[in-house]
C-alpha atoms as a PDB file:
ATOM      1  CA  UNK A   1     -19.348   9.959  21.230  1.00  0.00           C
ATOM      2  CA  UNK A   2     -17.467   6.885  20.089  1.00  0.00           C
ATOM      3  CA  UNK A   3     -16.796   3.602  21.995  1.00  0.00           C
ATOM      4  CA  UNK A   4     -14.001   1.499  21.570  1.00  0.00           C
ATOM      5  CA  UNK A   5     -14.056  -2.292  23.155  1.00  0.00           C
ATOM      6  CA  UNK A   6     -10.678  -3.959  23.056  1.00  0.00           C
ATOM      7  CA  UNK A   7      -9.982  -7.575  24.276  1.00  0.00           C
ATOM      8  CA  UNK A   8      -6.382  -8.180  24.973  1.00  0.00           C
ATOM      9  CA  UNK A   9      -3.430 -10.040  27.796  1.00  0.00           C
ATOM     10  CA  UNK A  10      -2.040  -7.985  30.172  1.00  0.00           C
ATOM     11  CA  UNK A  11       0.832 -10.695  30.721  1.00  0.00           C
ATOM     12  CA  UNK A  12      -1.480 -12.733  33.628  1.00  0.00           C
ATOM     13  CA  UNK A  13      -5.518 -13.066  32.466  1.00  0.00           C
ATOM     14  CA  UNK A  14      -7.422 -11.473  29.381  1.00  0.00           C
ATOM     15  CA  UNK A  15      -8.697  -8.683  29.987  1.00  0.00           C
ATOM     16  CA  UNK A  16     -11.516  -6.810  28.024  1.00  0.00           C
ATOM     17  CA  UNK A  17     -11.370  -2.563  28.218  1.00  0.00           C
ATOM     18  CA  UNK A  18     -14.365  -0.506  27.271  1.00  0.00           C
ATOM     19  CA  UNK A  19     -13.157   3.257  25.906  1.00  0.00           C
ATOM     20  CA  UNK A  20     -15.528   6.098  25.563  1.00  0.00           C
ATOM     21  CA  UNK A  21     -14.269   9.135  23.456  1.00  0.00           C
ATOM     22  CA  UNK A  22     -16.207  12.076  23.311  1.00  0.00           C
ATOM     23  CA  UNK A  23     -15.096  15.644  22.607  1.00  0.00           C
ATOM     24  CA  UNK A  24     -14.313  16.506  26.291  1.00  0.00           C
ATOM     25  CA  UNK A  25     -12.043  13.529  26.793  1.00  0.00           C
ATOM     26  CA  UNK A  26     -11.928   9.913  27.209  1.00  0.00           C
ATOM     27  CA  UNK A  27     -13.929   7.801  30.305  1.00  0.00           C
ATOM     28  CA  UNK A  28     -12.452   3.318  30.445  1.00  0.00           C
ATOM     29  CA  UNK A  29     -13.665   0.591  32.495  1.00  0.00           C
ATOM     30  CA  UNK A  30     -12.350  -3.097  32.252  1.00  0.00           C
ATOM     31  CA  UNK A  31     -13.825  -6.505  32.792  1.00  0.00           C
ATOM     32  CA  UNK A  32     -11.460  -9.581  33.219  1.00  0.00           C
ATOM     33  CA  UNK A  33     -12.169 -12.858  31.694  1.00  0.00           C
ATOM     34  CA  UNK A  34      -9.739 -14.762  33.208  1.00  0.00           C
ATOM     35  CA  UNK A  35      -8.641 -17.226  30.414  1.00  0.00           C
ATOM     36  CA  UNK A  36      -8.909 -16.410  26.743  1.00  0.00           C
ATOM     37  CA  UNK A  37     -12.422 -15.884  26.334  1.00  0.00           C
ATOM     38  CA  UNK A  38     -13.991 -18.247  23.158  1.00  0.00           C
ATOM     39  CA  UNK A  39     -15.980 -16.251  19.776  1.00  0.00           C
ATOM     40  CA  UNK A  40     -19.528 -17.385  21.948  1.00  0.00           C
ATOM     41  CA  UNK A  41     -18.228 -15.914  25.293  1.00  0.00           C
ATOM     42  CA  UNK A  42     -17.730 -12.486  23.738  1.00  0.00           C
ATOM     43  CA  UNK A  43     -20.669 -12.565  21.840  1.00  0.00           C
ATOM     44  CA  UNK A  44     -22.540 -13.564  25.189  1.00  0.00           C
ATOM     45  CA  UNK A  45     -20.665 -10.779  27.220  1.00  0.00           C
ATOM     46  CA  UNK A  46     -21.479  -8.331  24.361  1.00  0.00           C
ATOM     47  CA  UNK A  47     -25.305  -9.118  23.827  1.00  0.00           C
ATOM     48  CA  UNK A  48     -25.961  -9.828  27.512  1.00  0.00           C
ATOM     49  CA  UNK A  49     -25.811  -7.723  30.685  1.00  0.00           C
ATOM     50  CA  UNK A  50     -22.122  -7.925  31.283  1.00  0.00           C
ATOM     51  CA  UNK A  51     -21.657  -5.129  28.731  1.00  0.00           C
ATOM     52  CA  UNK A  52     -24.252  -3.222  30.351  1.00  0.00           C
ATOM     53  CA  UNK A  53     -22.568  -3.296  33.475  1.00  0.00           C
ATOM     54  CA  UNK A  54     -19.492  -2.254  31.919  1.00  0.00           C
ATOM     55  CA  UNK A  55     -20.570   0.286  30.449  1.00  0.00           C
ATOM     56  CA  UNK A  56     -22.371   1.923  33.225  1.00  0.00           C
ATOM     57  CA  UNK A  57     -18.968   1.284  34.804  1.00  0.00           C
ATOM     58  CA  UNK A  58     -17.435   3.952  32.096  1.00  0.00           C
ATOM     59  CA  UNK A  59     -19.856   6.439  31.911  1.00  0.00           C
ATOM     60  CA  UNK A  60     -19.143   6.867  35.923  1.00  0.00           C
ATOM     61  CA  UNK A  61     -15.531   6.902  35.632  1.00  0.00           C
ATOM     62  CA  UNK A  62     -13.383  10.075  35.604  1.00  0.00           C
ATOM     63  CA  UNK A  63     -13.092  11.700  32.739  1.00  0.00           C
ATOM     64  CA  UNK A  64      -9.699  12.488  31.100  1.00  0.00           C
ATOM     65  CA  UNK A  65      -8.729  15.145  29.075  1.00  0.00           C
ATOM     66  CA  UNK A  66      -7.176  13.927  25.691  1.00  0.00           C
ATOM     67  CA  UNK A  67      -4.017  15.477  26.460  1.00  0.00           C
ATOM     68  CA  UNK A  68      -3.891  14.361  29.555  1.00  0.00           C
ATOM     69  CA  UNK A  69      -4.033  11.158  29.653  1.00  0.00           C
ATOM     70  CA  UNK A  70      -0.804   9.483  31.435  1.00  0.00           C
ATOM     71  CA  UNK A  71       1.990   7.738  28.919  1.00  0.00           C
ATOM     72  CA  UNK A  72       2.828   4.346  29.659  1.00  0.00           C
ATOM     73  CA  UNK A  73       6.548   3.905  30.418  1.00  0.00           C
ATOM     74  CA  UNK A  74       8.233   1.921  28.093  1.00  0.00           C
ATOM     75  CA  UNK A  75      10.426  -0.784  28.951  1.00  0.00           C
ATOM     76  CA  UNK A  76      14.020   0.976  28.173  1.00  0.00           C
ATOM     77  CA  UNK A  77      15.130  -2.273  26.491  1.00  0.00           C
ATOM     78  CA  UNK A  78      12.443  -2.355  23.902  1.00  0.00           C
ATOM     79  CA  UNK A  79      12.780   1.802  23.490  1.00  0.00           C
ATOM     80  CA  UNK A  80      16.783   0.979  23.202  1.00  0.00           C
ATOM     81  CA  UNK A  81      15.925  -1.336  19.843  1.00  0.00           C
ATOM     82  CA  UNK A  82      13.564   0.790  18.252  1.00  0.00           C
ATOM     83  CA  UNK A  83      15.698   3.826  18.469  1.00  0.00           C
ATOM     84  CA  UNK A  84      18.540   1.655  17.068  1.00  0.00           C
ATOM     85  CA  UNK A  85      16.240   0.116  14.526  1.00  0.00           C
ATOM     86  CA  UNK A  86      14.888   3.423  13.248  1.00  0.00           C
ATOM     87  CA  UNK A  87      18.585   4.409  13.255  1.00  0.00           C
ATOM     88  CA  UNK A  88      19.265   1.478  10.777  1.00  0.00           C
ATOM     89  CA  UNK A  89      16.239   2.300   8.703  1.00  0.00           C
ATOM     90  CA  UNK A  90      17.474   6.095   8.029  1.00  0.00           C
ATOM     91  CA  UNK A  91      18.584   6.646   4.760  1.00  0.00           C
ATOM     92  CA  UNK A  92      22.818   7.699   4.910  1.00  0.00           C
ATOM     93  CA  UNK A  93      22.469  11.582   5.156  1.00  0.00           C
ATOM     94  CA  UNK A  94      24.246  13.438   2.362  1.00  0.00           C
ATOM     95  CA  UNK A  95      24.348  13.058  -1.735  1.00  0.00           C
ATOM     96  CA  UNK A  96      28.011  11.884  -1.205  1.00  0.00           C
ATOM     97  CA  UNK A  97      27.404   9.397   1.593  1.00  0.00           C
ATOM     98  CA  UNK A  98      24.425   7.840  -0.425  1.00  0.00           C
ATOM     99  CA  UNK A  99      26.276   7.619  -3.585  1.00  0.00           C
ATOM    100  CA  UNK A 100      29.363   5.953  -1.579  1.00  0.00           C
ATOM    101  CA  UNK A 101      26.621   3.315   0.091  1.00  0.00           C
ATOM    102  CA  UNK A 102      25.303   2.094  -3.626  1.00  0.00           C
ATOM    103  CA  UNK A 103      28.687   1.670  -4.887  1.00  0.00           C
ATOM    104  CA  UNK A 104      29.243  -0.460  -2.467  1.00  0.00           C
ATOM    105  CA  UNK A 105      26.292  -2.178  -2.619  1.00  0.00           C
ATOM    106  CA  UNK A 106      26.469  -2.724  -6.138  1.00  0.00           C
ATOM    107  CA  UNK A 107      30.361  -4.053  -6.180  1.00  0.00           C
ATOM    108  CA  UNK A 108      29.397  -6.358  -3.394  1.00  0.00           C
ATOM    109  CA  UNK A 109      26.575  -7.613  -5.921  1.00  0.00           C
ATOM    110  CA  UNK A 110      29.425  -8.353  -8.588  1.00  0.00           C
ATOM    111  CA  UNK A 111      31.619  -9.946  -6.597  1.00  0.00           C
ATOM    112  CA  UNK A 112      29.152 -12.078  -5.302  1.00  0.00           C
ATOM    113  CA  UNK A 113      27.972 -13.335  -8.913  1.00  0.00           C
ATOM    114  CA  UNK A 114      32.531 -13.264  -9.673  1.00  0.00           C
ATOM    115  CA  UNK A 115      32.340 -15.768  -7.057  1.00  0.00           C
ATOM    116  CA  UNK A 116      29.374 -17.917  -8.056  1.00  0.00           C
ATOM    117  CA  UNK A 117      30.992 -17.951 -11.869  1.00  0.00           C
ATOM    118  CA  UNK A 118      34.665 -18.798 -10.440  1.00  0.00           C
ATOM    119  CA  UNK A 119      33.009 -21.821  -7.950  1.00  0.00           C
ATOM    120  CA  UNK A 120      31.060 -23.217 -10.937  1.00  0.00           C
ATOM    121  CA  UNK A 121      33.669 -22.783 -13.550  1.00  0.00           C
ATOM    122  CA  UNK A 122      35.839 -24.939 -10.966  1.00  0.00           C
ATOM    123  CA  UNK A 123      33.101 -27.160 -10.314  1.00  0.00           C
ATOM    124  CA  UNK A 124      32.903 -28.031 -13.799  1.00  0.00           C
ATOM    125  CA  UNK A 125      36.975 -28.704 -14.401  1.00  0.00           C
ATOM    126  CA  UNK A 126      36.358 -30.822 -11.758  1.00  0.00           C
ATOM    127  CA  UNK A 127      33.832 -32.969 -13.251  1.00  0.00           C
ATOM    128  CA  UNK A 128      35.833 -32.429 -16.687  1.00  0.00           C
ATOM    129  CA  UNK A 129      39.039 -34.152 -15.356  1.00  0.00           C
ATOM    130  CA  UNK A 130      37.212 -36.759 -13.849  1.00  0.00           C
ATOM    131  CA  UNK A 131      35.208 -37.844 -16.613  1.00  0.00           C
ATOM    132  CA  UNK A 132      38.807 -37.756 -18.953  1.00  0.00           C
ATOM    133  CA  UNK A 133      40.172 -39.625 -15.866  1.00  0.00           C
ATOM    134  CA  UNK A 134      37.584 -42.436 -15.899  1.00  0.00           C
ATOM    135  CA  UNK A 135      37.610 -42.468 -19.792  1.00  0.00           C
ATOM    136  CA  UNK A 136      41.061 -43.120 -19.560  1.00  0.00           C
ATOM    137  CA  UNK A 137      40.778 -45.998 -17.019  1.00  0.00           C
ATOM    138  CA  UNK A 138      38.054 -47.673 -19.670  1.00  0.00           C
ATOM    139  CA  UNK A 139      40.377 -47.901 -22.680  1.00  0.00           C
ATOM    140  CA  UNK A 140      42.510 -51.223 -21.726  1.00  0.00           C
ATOM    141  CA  UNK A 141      45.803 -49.558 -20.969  1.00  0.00           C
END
């Protein structure tokens, strides 16, 4: 038998939940703390008779068979972006489609660095005429 204690917030207080797996299924009890319990409150729950308490609390509960136990519904927002995001994350499907992605990927690189060499080559005409500009204005014509 393993036991699992997990402290998290349920949206309201933090709440502490006390899991007991064994090979017939799995038995929970929870204990709220209220506000976000400190390093010395936990230790002092854990070492003290609050944990005790807790776990006679799981040992009495119903036990549920691992494939059982009930799903939690997911918010159909959240389920909405990961479906999309696992979408995005899929590699494109065939040889073709793949090969079509990188060249496109890889002109997009080039004319990105066409564009960085054409803005500094003006860049530095710029400064060019300027400096013959102000050289001019300094030789007394």
């Amino acid at each position: 038998m393993s036991a699992t204690f997990s402290v998290f917030h349920d949206g309201q207080f933090w709440v502490g939940v006390l899991e007991l797996h064994d090979e017939d299924g799995v038995r929970a009890a929870r204990h709220v703390f209220g506000p976000e319990p400190g390093n010395a409150e936990l230790l002092e729950f854990c070492t003290g008779s609050g944990f005790l308490d807790l776990s006679r609390q799981a040992h009495a509960a119903p036990l549920v068979p691992e494939d059982q136990r009930p799903v939690r519904k997911l918010n159909p927002k959240r389920l909405a972006r990961a479906a999309r995001k696992a979408l995005e994350d899929q590699p494109v499907g065939t040889a073709a489609q793949r090969a079509l992605k990188e060249s496109f990927v890889e002109h997009a690189a080039g004319a990105k660095a066409q564009r960085k060499q054409r803005r500094e080559a003006a860049k530095e005409r710029r400064r060019d005429m300027a400096r013959a500009k102000a050289k001019a204005k300094h030789r007394g014509h």
